[in-house]
C-alpha atoms as a PDB file:
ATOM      1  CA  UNK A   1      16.058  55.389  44.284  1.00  0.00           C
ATOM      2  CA  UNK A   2      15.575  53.885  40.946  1.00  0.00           C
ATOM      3  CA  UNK A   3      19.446  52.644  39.387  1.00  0.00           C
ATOM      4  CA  UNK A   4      20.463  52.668  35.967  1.00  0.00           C
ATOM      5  CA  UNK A   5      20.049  48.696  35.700  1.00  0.00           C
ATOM      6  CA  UNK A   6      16.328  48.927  37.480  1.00  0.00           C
ATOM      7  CA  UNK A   7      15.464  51.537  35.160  1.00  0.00           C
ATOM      8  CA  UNK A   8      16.764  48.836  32.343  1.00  0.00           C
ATOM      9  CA  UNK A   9      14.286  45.690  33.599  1.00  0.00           C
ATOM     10  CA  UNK A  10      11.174  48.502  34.238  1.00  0.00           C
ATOM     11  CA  UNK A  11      11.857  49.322  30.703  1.00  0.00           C
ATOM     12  CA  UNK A  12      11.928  45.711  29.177  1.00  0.00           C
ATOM     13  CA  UNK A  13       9.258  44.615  31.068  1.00  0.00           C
ATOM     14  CA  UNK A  14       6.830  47.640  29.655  1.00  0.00           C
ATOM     15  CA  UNK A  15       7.978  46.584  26.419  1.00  0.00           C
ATOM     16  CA  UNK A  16       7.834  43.104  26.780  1.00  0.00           C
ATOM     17  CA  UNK A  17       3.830  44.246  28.049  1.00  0.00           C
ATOM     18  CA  UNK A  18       3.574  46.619  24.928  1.00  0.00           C
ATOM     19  CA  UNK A  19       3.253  49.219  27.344  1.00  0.00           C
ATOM     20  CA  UNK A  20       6.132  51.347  25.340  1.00  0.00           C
ATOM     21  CA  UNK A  21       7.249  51.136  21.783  1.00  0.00           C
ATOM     22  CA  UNK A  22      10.691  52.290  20.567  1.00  0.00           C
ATOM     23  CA  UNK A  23       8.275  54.327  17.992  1.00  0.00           C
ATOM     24  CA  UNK A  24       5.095  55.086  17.612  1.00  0.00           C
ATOM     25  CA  UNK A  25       2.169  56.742  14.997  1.00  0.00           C
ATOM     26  CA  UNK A  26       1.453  60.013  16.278  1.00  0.00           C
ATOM     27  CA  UNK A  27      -0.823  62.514  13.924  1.00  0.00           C
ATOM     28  CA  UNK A  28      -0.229  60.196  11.144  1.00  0.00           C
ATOM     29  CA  UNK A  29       3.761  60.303  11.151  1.00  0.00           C
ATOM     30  CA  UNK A  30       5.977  58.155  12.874  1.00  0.00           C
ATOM     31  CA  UNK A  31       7.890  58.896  15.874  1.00  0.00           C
ATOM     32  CA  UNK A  32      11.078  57.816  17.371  1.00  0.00           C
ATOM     33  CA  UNK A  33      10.910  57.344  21.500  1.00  0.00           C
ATOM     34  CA  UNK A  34      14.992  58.002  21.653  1.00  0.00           C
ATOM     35  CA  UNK A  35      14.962  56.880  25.392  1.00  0.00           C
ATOM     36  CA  UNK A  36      13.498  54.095  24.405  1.00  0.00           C
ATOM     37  CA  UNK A  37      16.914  52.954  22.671  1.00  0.00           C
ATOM     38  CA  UNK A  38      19.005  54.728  24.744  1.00  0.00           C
ATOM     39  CA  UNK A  39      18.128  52.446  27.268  1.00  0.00           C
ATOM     40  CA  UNK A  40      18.151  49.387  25.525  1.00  0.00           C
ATOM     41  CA  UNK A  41      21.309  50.112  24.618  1.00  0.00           C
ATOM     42  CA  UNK A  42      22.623  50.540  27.960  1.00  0.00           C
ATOM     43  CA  UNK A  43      21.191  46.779  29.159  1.00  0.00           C
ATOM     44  CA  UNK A  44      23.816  45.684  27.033  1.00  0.00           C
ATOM     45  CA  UNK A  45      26.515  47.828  28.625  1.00  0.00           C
ATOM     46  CA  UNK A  46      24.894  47.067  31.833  1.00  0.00           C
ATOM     47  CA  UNK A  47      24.907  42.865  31.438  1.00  0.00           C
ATOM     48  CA  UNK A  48      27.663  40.541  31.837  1.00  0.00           C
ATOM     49  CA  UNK A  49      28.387  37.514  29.528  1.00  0.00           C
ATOM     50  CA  UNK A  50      26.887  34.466  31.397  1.00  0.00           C
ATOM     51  CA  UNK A  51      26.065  30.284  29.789  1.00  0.00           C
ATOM     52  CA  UNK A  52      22.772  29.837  28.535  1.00  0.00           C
ATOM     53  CA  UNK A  53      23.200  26.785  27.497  1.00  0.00           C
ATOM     54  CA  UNK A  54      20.395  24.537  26.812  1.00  0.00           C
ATOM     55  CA  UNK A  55      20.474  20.970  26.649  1.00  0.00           C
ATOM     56  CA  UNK A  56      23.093  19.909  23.256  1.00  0.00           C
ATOM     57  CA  UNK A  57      23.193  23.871  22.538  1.00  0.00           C
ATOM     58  CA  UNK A  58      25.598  25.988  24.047  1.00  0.00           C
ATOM     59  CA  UNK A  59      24.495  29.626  24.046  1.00  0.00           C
ATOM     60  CA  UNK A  60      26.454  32.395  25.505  1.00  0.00           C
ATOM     61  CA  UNK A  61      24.907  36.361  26.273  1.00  0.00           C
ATOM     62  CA  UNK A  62      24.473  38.797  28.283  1.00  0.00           C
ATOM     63  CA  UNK A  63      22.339  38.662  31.612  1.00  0.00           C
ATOM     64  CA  UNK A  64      20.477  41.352  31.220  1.00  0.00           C
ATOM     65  CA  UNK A  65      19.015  40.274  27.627  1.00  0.00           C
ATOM     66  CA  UNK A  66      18.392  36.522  28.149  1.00  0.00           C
ATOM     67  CA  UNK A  67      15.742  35.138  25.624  1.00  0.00           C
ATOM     68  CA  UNK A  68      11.900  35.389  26.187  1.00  0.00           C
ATOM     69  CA  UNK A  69       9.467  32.733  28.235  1.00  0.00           C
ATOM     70  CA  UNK A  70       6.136  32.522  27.024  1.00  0.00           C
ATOM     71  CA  UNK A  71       3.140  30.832  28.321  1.00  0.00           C
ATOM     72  CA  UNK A  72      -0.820  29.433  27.081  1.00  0.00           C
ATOM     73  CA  UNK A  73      -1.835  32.659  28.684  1.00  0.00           C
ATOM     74  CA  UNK A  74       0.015  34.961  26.082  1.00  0.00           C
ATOM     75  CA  UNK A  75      -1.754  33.791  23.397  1.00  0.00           C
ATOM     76  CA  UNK A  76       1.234  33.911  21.400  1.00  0.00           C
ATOM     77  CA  UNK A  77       1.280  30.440  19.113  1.00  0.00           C
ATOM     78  CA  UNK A  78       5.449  29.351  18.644  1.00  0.00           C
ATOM     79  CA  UNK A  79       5.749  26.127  16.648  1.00  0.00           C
ATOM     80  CA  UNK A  80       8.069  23.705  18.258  1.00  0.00           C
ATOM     81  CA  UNK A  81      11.808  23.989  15.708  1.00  0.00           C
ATOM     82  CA  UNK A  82      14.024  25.977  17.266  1.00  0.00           C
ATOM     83  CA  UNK A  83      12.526  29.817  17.260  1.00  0.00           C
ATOM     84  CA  UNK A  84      13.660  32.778  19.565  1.00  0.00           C
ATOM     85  CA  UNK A  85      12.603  35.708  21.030  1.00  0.00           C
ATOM     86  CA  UNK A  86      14.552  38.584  22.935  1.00  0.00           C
ATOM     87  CA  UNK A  87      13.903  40.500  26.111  1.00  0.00           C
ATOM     88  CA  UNK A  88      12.326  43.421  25.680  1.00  0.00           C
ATOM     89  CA  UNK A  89      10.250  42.481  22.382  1.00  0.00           C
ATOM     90  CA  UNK A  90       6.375  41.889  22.264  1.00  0.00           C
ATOM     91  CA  UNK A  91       4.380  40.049  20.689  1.00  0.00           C
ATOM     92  CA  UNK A  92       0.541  40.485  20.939  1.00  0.00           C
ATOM     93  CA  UNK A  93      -2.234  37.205  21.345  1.00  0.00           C
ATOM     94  CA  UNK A  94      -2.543  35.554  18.399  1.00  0.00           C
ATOM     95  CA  UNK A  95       0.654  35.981  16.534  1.00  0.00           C
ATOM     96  CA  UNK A  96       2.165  32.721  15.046  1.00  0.00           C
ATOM     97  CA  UNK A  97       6.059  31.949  14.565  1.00  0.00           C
ATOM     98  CA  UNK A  98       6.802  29.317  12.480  1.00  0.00           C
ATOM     99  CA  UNK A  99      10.473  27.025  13.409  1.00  0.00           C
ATOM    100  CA  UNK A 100      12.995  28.961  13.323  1.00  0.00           C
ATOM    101  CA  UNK A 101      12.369  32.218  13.704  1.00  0.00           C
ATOM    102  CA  UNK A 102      13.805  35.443  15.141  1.00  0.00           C
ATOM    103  CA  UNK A 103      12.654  38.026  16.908  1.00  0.00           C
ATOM    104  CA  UNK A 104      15.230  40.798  18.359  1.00  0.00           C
ATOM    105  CA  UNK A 105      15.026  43.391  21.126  1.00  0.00           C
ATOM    106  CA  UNK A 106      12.369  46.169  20.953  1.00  0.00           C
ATOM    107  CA  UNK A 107      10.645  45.048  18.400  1.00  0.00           C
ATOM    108  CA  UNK A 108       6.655  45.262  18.295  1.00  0.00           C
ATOM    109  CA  UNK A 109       4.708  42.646  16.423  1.00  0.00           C
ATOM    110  CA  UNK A 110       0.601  43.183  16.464  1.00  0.00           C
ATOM    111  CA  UNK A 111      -1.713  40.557  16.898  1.00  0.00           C
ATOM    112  CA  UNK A 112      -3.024  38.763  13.746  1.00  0.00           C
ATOM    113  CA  UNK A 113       0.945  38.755  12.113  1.00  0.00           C
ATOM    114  CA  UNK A 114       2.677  35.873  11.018  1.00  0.00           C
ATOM    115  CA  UNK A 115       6.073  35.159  11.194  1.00  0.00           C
ATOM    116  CA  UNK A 116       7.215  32.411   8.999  1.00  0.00           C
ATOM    117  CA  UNK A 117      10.374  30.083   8.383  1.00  0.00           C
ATOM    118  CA  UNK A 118      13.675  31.524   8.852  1.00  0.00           C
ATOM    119  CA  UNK A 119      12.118  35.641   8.962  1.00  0.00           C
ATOM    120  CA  UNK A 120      13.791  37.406  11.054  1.00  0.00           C
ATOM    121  CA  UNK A 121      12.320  40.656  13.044  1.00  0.00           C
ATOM    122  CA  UNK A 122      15.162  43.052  13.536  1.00  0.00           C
ATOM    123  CA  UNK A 123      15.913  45.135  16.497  1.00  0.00           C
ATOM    124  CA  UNK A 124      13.135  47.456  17.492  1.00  0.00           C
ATOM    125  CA  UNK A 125      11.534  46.902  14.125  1.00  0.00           C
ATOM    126  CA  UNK A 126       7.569  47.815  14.159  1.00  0.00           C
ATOM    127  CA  UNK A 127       4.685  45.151  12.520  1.00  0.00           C
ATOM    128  CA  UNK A 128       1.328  46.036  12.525  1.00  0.00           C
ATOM    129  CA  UNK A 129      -1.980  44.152  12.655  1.00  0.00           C
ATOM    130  CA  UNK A 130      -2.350  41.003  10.357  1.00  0.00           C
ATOM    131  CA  UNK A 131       1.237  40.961   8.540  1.00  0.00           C
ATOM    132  CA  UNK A 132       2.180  37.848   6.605  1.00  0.00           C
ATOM    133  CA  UNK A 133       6.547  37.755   7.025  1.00  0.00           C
ATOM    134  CA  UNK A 134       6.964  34.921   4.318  1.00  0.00           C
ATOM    135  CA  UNK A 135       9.863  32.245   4.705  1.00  0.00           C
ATOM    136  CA  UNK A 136      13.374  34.300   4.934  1.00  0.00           C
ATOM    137  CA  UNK A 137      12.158  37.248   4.784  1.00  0.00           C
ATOM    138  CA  UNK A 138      14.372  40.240   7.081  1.00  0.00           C
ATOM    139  CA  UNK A 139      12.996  43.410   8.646  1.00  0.00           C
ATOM    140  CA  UNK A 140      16.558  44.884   9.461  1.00  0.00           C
ATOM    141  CA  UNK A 141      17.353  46.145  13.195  1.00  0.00           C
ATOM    142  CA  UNK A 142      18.420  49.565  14.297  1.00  0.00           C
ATOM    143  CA  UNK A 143      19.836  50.665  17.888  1.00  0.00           C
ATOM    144  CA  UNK A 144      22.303  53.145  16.940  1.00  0.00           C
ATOM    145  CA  UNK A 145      21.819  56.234  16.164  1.00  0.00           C
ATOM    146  CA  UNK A 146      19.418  56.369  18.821  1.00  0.00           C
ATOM    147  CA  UNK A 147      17.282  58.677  16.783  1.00  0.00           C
ATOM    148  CA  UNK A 148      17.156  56.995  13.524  1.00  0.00           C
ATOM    149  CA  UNK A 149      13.799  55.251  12.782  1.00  0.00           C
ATOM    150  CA  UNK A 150      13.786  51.786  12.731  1.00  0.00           C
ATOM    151  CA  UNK A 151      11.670  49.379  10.093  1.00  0.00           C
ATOM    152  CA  UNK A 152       7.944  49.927   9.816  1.00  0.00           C
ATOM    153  CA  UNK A 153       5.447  47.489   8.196  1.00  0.00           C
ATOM    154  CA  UNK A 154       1.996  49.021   8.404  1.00  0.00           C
ATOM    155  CA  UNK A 155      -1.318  46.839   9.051  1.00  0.00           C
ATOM    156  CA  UNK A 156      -2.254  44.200   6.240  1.00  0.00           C
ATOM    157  CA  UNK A 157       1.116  44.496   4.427  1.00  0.00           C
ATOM    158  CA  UNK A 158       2.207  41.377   2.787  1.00  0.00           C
ATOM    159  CA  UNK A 159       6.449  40.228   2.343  1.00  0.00           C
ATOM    160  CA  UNK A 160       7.025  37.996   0.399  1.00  0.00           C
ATOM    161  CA  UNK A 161       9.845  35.507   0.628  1.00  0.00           C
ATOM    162  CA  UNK A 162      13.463  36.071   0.274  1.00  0.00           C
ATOM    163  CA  UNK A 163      12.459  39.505   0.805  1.00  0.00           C
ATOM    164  CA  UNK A 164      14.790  42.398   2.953  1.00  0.00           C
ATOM    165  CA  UNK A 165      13.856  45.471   3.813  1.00  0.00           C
ATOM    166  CA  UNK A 166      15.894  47.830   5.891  1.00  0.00           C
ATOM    167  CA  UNK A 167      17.294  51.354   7.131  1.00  0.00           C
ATOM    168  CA  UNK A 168      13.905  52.458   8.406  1.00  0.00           C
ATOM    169  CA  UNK A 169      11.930  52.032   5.423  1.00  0.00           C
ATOM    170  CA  UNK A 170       8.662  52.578   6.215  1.00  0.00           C
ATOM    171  CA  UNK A 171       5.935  50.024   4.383  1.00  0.00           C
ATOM    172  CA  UNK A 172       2.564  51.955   4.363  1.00  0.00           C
ATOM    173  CA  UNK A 173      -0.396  49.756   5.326  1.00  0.00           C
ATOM    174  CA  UNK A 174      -2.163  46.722   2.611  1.00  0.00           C
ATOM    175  CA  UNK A 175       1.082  47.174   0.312  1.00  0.00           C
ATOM    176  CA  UNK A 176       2.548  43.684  -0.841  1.00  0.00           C
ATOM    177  CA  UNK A 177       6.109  43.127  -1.249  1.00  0.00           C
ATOM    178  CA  UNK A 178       6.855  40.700  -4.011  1.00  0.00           C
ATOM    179  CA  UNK A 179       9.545  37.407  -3.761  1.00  0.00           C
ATOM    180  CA  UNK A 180      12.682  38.631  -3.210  1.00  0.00           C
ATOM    181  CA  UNK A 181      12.758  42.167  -3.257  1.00  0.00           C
ATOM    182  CA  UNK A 182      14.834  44.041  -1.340  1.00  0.00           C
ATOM    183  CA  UNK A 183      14.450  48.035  -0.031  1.00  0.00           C
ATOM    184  CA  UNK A 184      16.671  50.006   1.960  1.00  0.00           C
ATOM    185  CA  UNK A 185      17.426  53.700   1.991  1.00  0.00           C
ATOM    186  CA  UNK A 186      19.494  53.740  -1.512  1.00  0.00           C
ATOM    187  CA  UNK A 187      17.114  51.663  -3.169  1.00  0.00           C
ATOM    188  CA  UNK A 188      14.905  54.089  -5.354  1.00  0.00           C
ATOM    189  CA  UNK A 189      11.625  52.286  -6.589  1.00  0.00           C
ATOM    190  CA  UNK A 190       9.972  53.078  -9.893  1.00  0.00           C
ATOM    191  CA  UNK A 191       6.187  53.495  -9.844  1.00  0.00           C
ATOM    192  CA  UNK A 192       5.539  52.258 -13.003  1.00  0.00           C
ATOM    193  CA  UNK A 193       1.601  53.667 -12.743  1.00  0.00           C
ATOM    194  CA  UNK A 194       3.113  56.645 -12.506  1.00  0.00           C
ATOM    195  CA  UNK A 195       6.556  56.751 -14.613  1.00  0.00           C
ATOM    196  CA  UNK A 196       8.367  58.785 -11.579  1.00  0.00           C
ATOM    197  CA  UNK A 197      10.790  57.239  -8.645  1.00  0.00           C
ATOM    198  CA  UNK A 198      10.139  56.940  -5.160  1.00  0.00           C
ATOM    199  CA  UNK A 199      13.661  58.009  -3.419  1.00  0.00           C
ATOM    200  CA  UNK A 200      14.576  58.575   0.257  1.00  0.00           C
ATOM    201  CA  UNK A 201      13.106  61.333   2.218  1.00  0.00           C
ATOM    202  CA  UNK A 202      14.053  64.292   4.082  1.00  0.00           C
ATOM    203  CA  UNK A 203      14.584  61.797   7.209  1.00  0.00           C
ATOM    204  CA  UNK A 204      16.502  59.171   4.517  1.00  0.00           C
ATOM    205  CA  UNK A 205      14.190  56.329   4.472  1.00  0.00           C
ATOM    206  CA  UNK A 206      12.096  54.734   1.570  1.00  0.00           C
ATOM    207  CA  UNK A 207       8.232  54.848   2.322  1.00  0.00           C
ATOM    208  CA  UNK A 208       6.177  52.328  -0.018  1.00  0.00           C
ATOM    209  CA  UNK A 209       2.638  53.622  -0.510  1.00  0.00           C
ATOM    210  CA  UNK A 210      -0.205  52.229   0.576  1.00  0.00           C
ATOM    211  CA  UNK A 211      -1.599  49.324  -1.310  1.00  0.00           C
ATOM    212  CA  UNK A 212       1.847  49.316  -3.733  1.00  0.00           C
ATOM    213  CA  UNK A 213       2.195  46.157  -5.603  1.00  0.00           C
ATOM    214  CA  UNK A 214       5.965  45.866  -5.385  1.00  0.00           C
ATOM    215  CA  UNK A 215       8.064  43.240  -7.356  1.00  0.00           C
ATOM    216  CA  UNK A 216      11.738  43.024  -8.426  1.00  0.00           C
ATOM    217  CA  UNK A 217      13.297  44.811 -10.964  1.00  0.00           C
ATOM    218  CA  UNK A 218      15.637  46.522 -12.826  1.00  0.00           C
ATOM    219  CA  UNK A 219      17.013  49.810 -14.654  1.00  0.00           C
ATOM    220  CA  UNK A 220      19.337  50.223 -17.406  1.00  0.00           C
ATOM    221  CA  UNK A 221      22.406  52.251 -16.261  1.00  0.00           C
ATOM    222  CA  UNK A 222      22.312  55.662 -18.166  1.00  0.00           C
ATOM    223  CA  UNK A 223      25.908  56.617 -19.411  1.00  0.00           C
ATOM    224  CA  UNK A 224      29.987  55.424 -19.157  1.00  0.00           C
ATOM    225  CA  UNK A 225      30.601  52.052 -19.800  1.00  0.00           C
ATOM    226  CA  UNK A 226      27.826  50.104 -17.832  1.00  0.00           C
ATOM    227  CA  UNK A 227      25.475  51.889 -20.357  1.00  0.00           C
ATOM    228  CA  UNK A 228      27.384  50.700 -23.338  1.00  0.00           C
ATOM    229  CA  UNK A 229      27.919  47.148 -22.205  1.00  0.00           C
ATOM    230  CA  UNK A 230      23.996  47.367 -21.195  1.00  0.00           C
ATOM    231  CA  UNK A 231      24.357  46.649 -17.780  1.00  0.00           C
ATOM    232  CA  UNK A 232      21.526  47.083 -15.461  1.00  0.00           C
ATOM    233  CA  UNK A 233      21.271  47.932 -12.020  1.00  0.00           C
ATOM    234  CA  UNK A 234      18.668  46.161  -9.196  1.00  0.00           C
ATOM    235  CA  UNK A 235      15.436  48.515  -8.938  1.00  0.00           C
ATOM    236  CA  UNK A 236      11.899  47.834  -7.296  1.00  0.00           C
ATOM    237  CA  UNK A 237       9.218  48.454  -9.166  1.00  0.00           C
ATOM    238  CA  UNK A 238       5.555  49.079  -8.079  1.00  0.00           C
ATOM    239  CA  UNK A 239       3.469  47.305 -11.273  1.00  0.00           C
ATOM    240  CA  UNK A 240      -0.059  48.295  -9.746  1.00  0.00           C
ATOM    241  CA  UNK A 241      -2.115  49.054  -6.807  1.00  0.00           C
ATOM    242  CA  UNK A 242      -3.678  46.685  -4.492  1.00  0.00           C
ATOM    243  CA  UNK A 243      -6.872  45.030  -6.083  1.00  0.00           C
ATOM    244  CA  UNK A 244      -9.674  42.520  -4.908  1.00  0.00           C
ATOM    245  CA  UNK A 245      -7.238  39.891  -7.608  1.00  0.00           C
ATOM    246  CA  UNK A 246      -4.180  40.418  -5.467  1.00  0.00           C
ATOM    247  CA  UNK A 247      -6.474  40.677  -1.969  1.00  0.00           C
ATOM    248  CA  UNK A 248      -7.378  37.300  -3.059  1.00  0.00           C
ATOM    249  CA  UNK A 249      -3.964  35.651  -3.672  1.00  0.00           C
ATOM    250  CA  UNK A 250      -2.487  36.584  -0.738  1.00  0.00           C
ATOM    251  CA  UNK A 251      -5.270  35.647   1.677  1.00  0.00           C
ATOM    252  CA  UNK A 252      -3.953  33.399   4.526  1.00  0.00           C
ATOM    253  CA  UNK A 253      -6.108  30.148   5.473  1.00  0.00           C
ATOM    254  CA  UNK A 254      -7.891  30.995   8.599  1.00  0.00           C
ATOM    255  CA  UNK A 255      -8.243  27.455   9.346  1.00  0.00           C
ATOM    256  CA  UNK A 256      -4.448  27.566   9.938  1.00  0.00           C
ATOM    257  CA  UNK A 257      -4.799  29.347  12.608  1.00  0.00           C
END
């Protein structure tokens, strides 16, 4: 009979194999796998505090979550500098980390993505096909609740650096995320093609369209005494949709690869 700590490693390993995702597309809307997290969650209950030190480096975690091995057979490319990568995250042939790097638990990065300088993929955070994670940039982690959806960057979306986006925003495939912009579930973005806002959803979570241009902003605060001192408030803005100019300036070398 399977135990609760078997039923742990099974479940890293299918991750680990992309055999699982803590969320998936499923008739174009994105679904949480709850027991997905639930277990995860309990590998930490589950694991004892052990040394991982490595050479000069003293590290200190639990057994049961010990950091990733890769080999020439994954296909994965990690520049030497001092990245990591968690149990129970995948990463698909072909992906590139630059030094350092992070990549947390349960998180799913497609094949073709890169994940540059000091980026960090949060916990069970979702990247699609051919993503470009610019230096610094954060996809935020979620474990708890165990429902909640976690970060979502779509196929061909580009981050730029400096950027953070978090609380299960969901960034809809080609879009491109300007230098330093930051979205999370309070963070209403102005369309200015259109003149309206894009706010949080039923579920709570920002979803950028596909093929948004966004860049950072800001919004004059409407009334009291912020208005009359004309203080403004932080605001994304969308200045245009995705065009063969912007295709261009974002293109990544292939040669680098």
């Amino acid at each position: 009979m399977m135990t609760e700590k078997d039923r742990f490693y099974q479940t890293i390993a299918d991750l680990e194999a992309g055999r699982i995702r803590v969320a998936e597309k499923i008739g174009g809307e994105w679904k949480v796998n709850s027991w997905v997290k639930e277990v995860i969650l309990s590998g930490f209950r589950l694991g004892k505090l052990v040394d991982m030190t490595q050479g000069q480096f003293s590290f200190f975690d639990k057994d049961t979550i010990p950091t990733r091995m890769f080999n020439e057979q994954s296909g994965v490319r990690i520049v030497p500098g001092g990245s990591s990568v968690r149990a129970g995250a995948y990463l698909a042939p072909s992906v590139i980390m630059m030094p350092p790097a992070y990549v947390n638990i349960g998180a799913y990065v497609d094949e073709g993505t890169m994940i540059d300088s000091h980026a960090l993929v949060g916990s069970c955070a979702q990247v699609g096909k051919h993503v470009h994670l610019s230096a610094a940039s954060q996809l935020g982690g979620v474990l708890e609740p165990v429902g909640a959806l976690p970060v979502i960057i779509e196929d061909n979306v580009f981050i730029g650096g400096n950027c953070g986006i978090y609380e299960g925003t969901i960034v809809k495939e080609n879009a491109v995320i300007g230098t330093g912009v930051i979205i999370n579930a309070s963070t209403a973005i102005f369309d200015a093609t259109t003149g309206e806002y894009i706010r949080a959803n039923e579920n709570g979570q920002i979803v950028v369209p596909a093929g948004a241009v966004v860049v950072a902003g800001s919004r004059p605060i409407s009334k009291g005494p912020g208005a009359e001192q004309g203080i403004h408030l932080y605001c994304p803005v969308i200045v245009k949709y995705r065009d063969q100019k912007t295709a261009g300036s974002i293109t990544l070398e292939d040669m680098l690869r």
